[in-house]
PDB file of N, CA and C in Angstrom:
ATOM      1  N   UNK A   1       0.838  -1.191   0.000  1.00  0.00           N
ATOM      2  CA  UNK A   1       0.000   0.000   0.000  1.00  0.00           C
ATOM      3  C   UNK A   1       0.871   1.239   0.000  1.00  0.00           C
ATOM      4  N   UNK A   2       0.313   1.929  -0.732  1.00  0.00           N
ATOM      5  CA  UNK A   2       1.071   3.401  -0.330  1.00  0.00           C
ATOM      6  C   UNK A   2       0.666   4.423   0.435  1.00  0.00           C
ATOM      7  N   UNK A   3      -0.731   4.463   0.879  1.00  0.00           N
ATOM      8  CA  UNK A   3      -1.170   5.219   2.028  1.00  0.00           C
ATOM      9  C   UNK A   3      -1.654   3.870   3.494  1.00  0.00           C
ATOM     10  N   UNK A   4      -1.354   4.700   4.539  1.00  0.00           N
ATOM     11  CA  UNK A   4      -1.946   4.306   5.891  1.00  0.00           C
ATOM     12  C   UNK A   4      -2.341   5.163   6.451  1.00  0.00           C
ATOM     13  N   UNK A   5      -3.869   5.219   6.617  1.00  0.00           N
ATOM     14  CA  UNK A   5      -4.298   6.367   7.762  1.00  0.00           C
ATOM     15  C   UNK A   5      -4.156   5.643   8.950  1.00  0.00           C
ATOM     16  N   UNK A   6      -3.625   7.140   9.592  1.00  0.00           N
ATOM     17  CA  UNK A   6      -3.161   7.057  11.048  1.00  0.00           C
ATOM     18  C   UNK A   6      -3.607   7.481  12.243  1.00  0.00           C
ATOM     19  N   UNK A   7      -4.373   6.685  12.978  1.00  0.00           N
ATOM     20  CA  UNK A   7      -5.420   7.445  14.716  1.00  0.00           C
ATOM     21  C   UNK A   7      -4.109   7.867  15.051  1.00  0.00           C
ATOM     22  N   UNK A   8      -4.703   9.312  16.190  1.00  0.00           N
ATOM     23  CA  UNK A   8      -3.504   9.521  17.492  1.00  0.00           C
ATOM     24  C   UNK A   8      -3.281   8.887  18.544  1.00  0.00           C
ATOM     25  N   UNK A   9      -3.845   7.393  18.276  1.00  0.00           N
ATOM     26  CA  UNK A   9      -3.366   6.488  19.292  1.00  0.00           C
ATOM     27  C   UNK A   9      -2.328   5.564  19.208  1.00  0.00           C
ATOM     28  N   UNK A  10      -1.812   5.645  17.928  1.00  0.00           N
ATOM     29  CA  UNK A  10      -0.986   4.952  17.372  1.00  0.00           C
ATOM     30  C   UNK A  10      -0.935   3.672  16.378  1.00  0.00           C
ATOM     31  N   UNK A  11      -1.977   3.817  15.709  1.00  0.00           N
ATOM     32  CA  UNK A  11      -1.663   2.669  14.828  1.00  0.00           C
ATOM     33  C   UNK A  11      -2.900   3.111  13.418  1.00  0.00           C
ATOM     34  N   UNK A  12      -2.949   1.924  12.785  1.00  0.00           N
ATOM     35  CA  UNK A  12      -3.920   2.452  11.821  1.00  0.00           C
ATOM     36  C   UNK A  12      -5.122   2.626  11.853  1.00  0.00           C
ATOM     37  N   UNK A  13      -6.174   3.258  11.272  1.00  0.00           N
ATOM     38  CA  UNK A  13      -7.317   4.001  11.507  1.00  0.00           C
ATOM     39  C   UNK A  13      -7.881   2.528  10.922  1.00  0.00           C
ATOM     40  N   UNK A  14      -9.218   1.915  11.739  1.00  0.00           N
ATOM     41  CA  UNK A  14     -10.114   1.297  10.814  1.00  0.00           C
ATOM     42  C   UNK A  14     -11.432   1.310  10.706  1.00  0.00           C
ATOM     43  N   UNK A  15     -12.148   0.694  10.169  1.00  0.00           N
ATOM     44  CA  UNK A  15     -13.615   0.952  10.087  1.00  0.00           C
ATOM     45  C   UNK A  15     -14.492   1.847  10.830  1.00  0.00           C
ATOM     46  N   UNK A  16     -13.946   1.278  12.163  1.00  0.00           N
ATOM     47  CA  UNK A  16     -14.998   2.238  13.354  1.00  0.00           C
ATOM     48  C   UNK A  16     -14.367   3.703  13.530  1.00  0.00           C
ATOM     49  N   UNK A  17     -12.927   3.713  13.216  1.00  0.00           N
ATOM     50  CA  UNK A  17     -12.815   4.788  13.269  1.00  0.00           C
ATOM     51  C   UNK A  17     -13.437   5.941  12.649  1.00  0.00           C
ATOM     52  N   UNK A  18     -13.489   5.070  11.099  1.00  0.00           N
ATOM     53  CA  UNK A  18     -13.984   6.208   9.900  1.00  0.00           C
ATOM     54  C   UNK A  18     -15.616   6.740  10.225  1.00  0.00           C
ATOM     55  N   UNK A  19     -16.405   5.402  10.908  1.00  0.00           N
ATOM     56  CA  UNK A  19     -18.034   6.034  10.971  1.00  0.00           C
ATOM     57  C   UNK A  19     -18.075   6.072  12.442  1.00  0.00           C
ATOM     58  N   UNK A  20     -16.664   6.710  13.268  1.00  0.00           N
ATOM     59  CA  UNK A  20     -17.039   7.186  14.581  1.00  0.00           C
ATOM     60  C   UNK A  20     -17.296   8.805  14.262  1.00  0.00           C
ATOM     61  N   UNK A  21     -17.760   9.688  15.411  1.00  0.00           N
ATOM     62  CA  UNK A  21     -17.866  10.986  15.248  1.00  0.00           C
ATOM     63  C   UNK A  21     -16.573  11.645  14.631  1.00  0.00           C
ATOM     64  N   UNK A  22     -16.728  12.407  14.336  1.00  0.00           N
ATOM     65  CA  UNK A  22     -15.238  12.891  13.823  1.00  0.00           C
ATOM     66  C   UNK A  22     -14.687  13.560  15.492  1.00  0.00           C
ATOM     67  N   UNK A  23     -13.109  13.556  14.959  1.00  0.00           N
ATOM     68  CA  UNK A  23     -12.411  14.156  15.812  1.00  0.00           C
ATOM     69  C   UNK A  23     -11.473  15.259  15.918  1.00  0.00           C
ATOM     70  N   UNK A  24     -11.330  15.544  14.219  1.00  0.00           N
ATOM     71  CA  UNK A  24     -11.060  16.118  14.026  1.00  0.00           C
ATOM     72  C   UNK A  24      -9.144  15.773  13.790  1.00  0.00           C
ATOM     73  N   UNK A  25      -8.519  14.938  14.006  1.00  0.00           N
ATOM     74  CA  UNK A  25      -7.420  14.812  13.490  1.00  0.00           C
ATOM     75  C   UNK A  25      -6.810  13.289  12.952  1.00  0.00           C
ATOM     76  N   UNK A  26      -6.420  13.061  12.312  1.00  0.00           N
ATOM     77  CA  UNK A  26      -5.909  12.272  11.581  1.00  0.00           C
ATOM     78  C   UNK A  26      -4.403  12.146  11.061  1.00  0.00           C
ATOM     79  N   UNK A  27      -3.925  11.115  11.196  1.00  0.00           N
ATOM     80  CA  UNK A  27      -2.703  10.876   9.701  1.00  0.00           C
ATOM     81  C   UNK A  27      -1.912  10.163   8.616  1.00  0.00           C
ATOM     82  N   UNK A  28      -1.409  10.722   7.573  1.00  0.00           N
ATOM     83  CA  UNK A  28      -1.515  10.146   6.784  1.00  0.00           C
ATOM     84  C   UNK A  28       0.033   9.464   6.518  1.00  0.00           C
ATOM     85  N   UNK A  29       0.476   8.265   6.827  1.00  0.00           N
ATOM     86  CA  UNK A  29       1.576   7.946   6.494  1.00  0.00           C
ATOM     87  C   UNK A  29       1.840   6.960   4.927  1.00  0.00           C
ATOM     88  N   UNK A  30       2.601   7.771   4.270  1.00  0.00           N
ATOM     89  CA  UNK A  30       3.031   7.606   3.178  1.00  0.00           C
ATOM     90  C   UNK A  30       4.222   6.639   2.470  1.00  0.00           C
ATOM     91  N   UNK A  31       4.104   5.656   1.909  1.00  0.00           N
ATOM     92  CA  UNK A  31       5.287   5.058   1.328  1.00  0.00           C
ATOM     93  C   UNK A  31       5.467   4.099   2.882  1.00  0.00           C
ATOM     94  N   UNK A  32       4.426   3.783   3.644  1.00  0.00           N
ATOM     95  CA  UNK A  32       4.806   2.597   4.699  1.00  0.00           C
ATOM     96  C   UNK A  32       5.551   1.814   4.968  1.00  0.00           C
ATOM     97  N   UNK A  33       6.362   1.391   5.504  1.00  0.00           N
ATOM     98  CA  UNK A  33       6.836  -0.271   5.593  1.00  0.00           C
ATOM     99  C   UNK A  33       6.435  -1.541   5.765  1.00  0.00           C
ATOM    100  N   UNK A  34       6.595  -2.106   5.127  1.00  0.00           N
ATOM    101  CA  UNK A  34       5.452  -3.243   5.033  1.00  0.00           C
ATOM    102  C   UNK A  34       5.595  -4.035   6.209  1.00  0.00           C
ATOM    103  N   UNK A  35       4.461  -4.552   6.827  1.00  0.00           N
ATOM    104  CA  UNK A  35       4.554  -5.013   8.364  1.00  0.00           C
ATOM    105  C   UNK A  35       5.051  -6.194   8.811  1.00  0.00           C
ATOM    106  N   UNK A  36       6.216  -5.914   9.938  1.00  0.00           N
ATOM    107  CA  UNK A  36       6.950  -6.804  10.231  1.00  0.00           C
ATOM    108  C   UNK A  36       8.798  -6.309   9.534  1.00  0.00           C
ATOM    109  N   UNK A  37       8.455  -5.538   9.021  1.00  0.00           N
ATOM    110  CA  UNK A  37       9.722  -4.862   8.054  1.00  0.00           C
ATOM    111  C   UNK A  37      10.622  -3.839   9.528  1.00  0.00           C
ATOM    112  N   UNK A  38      11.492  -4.391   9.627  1.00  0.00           N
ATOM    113  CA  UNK A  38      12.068  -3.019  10.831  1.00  0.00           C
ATOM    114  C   UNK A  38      12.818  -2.172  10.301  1.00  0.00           C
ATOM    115  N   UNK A  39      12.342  -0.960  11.149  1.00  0.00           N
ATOM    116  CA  UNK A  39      12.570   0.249  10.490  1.00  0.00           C
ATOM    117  C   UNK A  39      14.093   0.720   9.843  1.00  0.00           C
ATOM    118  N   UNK A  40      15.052   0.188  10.090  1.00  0.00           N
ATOM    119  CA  UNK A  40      16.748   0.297   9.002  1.00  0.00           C
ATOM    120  C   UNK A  40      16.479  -0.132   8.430  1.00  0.00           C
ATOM    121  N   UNK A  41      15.295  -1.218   7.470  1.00  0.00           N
ATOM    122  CA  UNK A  41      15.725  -2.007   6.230  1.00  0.00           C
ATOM    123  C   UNK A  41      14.559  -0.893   5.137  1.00  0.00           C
ATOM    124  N   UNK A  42      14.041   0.591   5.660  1.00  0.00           N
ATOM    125  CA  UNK A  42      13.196   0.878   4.650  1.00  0.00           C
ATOM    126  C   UNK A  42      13.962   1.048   3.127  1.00  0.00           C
ATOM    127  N   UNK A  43      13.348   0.806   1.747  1.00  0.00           N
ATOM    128  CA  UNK A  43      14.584   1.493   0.677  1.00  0.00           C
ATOM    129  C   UNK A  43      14.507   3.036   0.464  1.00  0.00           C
ATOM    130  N   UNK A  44      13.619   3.729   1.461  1.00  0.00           N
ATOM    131  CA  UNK A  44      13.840   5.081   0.735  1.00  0.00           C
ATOM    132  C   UNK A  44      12.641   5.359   2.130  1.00  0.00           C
ATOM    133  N   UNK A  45      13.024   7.081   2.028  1.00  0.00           N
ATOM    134  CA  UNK A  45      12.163   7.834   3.054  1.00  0.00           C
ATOM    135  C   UNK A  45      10.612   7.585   3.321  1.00  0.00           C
ATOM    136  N   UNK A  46      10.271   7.402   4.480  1.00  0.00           N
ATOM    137  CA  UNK A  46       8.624   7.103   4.429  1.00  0.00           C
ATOM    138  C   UNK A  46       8.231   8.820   5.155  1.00  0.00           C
ATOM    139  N   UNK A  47       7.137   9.004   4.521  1.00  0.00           N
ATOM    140  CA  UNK A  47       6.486  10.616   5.502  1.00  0.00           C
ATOM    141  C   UNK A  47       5.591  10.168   5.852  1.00  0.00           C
ATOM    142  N   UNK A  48       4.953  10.932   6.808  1.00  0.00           N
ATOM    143  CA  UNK A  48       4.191  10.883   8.007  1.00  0.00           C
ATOM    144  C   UNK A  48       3.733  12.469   7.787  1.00  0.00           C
ATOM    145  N   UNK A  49       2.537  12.507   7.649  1.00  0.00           N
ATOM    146  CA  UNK A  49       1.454  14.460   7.947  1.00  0.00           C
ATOM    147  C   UNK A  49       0.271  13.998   8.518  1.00  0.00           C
ATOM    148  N   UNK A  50       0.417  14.566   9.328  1.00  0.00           N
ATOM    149  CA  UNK A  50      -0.228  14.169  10.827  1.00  0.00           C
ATOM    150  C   UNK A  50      -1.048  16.273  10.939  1.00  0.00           C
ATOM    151  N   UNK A  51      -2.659  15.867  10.929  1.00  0.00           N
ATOM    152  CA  UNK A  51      -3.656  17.331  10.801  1.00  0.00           C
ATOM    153  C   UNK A  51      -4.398  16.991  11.960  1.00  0.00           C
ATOM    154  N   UNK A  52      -4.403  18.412  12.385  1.00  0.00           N
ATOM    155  CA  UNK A  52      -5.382  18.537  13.674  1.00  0.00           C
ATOM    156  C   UNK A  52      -6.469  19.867  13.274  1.00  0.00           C
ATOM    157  N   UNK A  53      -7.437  19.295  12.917  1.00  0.00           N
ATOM    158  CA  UNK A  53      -8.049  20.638  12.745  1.00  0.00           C
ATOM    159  C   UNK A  53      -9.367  21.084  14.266  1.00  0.00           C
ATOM    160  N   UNK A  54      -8.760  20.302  15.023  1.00  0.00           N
ATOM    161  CA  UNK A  54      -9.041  20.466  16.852  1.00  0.00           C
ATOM    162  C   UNK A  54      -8.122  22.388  17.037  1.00  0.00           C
ATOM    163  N   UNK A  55      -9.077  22.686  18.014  1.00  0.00           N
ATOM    164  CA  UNK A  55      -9.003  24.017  18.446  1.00  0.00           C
ATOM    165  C   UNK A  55      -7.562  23.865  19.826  1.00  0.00           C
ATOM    166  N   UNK A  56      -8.168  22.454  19.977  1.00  0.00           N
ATOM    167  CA  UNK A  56      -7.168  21.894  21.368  1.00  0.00           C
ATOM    168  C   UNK A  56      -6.063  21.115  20.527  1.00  0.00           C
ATOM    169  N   UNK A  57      -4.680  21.045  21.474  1.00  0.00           N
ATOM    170  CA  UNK A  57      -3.728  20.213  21.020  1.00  0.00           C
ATOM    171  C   UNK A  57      -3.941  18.657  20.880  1.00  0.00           C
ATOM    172  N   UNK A  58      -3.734  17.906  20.388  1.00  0.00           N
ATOM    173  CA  UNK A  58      -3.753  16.618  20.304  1.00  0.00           C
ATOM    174  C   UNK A  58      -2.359  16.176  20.046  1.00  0.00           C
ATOM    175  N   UNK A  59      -1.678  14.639  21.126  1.00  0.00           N
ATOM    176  CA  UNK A  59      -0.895  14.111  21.254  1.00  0.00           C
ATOM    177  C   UNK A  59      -0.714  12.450  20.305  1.00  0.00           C
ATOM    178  N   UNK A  60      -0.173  12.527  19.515  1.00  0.00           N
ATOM    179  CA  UNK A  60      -0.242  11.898  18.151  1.00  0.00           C
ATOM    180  C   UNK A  60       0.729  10.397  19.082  1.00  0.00           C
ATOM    181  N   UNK A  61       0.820   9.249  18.738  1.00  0.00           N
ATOM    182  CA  UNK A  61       2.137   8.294  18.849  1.00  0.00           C
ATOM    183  C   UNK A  61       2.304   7.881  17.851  1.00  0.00           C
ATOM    184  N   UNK A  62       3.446   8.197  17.560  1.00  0.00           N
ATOM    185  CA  UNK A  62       4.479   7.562  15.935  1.00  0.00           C
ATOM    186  C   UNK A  62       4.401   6.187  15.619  1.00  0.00           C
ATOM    187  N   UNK A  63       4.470   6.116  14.486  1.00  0.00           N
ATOM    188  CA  UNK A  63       4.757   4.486  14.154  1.00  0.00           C
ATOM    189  C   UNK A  63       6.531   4.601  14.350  1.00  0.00           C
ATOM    190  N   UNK A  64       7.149   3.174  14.570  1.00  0.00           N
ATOM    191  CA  UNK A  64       8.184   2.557  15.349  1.00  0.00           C
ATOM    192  C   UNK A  64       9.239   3.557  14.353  1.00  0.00           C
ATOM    193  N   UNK A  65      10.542   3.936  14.889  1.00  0.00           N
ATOM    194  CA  UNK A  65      11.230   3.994  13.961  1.00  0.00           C
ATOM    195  C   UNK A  65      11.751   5.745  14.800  1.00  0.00           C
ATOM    196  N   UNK A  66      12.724   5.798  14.000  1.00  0.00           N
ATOM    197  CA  UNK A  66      13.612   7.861  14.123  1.00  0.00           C
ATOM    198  C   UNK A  66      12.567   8.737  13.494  1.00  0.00           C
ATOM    199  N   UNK A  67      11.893   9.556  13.887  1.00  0.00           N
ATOM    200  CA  UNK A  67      11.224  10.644  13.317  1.00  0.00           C
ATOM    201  C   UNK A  67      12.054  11.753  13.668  1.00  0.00           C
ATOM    202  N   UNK A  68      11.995  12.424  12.160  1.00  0.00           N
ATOM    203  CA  UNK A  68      12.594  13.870  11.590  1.00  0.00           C
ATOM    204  C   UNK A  68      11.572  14.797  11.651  1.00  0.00           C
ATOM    205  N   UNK A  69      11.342  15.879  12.184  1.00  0.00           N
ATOM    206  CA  UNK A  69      10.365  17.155  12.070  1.00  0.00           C
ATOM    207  C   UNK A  69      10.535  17.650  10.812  1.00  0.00           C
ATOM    208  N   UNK A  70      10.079  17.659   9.559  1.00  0.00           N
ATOM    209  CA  UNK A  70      10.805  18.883   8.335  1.00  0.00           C
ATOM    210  C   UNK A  70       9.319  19.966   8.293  1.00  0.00           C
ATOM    211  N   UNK A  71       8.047  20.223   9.015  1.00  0.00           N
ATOM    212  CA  UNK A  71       7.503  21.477   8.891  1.00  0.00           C
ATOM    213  C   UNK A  71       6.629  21.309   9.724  1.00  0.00           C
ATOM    214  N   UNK A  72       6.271  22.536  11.147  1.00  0.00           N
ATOM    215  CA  UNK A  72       5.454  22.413  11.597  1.00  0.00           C
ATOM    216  C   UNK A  72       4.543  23.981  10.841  1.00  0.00           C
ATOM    217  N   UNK A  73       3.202  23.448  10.946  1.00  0.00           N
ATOM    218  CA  UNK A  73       2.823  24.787  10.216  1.00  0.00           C
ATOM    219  C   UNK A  73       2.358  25.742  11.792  1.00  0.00           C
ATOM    220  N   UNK A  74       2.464  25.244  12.435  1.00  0.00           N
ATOM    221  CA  UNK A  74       1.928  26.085  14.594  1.00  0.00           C
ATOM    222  C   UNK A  74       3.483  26.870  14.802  1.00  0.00           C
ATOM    223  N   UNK A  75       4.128  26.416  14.067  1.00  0.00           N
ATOM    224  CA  UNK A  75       5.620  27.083  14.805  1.00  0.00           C
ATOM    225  C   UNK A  75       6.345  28.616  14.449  1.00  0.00           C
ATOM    226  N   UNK A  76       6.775  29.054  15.073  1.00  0.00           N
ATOM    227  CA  UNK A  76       7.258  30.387  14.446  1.00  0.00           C
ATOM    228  C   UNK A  76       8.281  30.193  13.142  1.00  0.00           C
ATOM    229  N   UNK A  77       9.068  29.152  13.273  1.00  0.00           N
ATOM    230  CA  UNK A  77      10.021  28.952  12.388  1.00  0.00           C
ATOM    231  C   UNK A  77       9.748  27.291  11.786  1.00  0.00           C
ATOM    232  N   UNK A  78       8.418  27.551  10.943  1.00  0.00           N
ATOM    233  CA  UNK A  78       8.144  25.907  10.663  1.00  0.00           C
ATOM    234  C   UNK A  78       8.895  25.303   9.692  1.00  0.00           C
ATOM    235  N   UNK A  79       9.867  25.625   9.244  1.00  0.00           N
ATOM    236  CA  UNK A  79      10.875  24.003   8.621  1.00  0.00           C
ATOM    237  C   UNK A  79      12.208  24.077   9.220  1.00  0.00           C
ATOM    238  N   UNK A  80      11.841  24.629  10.772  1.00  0.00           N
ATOM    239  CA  UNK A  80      12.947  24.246  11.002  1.00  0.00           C
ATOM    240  C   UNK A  80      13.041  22.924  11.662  1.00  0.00           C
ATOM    241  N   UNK A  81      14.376  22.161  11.011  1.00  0.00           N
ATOM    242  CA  UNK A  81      14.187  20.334  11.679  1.00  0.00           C
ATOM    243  C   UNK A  81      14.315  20.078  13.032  1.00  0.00           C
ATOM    244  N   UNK A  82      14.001  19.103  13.526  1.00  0.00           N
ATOM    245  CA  UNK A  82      14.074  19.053  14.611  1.00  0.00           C
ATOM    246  C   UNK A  82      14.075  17.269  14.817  1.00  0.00           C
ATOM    247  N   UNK A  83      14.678  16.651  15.904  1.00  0.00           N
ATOM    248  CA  UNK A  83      13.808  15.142  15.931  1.00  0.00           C
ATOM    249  C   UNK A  83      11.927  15.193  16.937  1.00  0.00           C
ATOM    250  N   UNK A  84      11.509  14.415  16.699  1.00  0.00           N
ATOM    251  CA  UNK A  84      10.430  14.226  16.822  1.00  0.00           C
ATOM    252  C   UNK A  84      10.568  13.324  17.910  1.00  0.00           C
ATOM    253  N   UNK A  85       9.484  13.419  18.930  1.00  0.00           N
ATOM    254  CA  UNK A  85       9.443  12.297  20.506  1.00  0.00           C
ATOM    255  C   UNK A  85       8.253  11.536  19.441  1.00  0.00           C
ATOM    256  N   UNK A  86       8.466  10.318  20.573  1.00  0.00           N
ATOM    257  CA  UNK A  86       7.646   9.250  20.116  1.00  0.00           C
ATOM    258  C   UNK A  86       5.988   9.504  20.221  1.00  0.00           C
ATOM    259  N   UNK A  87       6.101  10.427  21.291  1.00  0.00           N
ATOM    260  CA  UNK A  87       4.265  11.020  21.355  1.00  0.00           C
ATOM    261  C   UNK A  87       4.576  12.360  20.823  1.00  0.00           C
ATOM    262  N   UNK A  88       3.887  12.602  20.022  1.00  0.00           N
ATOM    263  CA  UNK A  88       4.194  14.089  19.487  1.00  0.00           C
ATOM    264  C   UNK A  88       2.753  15.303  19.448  1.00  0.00           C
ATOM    265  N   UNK A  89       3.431  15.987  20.076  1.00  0.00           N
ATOM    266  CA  UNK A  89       1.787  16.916  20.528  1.00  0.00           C
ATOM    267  C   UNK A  89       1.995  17.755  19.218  1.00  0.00           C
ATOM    268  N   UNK A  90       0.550  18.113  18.494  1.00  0.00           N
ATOM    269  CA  UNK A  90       0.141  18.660  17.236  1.00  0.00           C
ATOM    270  C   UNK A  90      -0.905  19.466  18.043  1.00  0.00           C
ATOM    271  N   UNK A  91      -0.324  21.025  17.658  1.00  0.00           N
ATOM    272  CA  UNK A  91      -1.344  22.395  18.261  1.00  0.00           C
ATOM    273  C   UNK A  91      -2.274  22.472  17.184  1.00  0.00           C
ATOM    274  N   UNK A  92      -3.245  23.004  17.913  1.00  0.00           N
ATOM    275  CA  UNK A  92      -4.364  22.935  17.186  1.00  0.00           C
ATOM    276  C   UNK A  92      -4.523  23.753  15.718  1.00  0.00           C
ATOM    277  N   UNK A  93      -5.339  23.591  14.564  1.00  0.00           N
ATOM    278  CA  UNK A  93      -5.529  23.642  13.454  1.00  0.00           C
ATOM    279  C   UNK A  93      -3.981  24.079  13.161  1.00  0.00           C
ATOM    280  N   UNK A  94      -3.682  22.681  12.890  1.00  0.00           N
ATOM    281  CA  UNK A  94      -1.929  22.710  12.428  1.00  0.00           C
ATOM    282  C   UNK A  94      -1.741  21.369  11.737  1.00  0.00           C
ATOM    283  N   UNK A  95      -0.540  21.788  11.056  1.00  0.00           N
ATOM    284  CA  UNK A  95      -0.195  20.473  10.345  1.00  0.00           C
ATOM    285  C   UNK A  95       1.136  20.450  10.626  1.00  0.00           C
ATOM    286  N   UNK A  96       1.331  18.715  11.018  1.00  0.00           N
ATOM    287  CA  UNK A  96       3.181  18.587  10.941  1.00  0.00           C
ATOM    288  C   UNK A  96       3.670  17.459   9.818  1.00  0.00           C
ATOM    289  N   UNK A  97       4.610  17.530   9.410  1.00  0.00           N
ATOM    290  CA  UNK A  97       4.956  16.494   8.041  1.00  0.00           C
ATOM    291  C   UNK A  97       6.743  16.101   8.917  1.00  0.00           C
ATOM    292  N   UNK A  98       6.899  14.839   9.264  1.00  0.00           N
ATOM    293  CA  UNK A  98       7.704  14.075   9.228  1.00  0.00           C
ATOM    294  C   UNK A  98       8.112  13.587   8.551  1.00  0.00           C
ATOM    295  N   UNK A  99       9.724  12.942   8.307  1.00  0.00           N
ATOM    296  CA  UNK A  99      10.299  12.008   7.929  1.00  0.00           C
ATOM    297  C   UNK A  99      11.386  10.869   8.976  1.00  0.00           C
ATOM    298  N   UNK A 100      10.838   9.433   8.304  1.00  0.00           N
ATOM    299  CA  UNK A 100      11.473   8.616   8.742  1.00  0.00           C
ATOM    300  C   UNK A 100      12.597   7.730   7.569  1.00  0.00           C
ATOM    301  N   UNK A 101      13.797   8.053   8.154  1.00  0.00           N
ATOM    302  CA  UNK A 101      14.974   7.675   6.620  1.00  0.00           C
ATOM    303  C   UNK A 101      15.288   6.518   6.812  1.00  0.00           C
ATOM    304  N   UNK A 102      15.835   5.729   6.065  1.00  0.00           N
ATOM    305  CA  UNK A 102      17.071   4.767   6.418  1.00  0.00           C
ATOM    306  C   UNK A 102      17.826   5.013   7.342  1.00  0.00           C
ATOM    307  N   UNK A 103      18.084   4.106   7.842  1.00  0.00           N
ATOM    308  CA  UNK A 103      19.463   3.980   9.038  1.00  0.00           C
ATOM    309  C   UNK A 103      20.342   3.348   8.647  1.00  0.00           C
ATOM    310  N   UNK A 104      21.664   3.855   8.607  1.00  0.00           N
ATOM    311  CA  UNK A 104      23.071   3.094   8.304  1.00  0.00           C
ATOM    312  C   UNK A 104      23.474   2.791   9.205  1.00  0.00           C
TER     313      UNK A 104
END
């Protein structure tokens, strides 16, 4: 697959999620690793954009692996990089776009 939607609970969004009330945030991880794959053997960058269109912050948990910050759109200075914690709080009506690379 090349998309996985992503709950802020950490894993993938499914059925009940989609015809629960909305919540207003979601994300979308891109170019996945296929499951059971650990995270040094990806062949190329996977992203992660993770939207909160919540008024309140929401605390996201990453799928496994090094997360790279490359844009928060809440920040004064949004591309600037940063690493990413494994729970990552997303301010409200904001968007953040991660990357997770290869590891040598």
């Amino acid at each position: 697959r090349d998309v996985v939607w992503w709950h802020p609970a950490g894993r993938e969004m499914n059925t009940q999620d989609w015809h629960a009330a909305p919540d207003g945030a979601l994300g979308m991880l891109l170019a996945p690793l296929p499951s059971g794959t650990p995270p040094n053997r990806s062949p190329a960058t996977t992203l992660l954009a993770l939207f909160n269109r919540n008024s309140s912050t929401v605390t996201f948990t990453l799928p496994p692996g090094g997360w790279r910050q490359l844009c928060d759109s809440s920040a004064a200075a949004p591309f600037a990089e940063r690493t990413a914690n494994p729970d990552c709080s997303l301010a409200g009506h904001s968007v953040l776009l991660l990357a997770r690379e290869l590891m040598s």
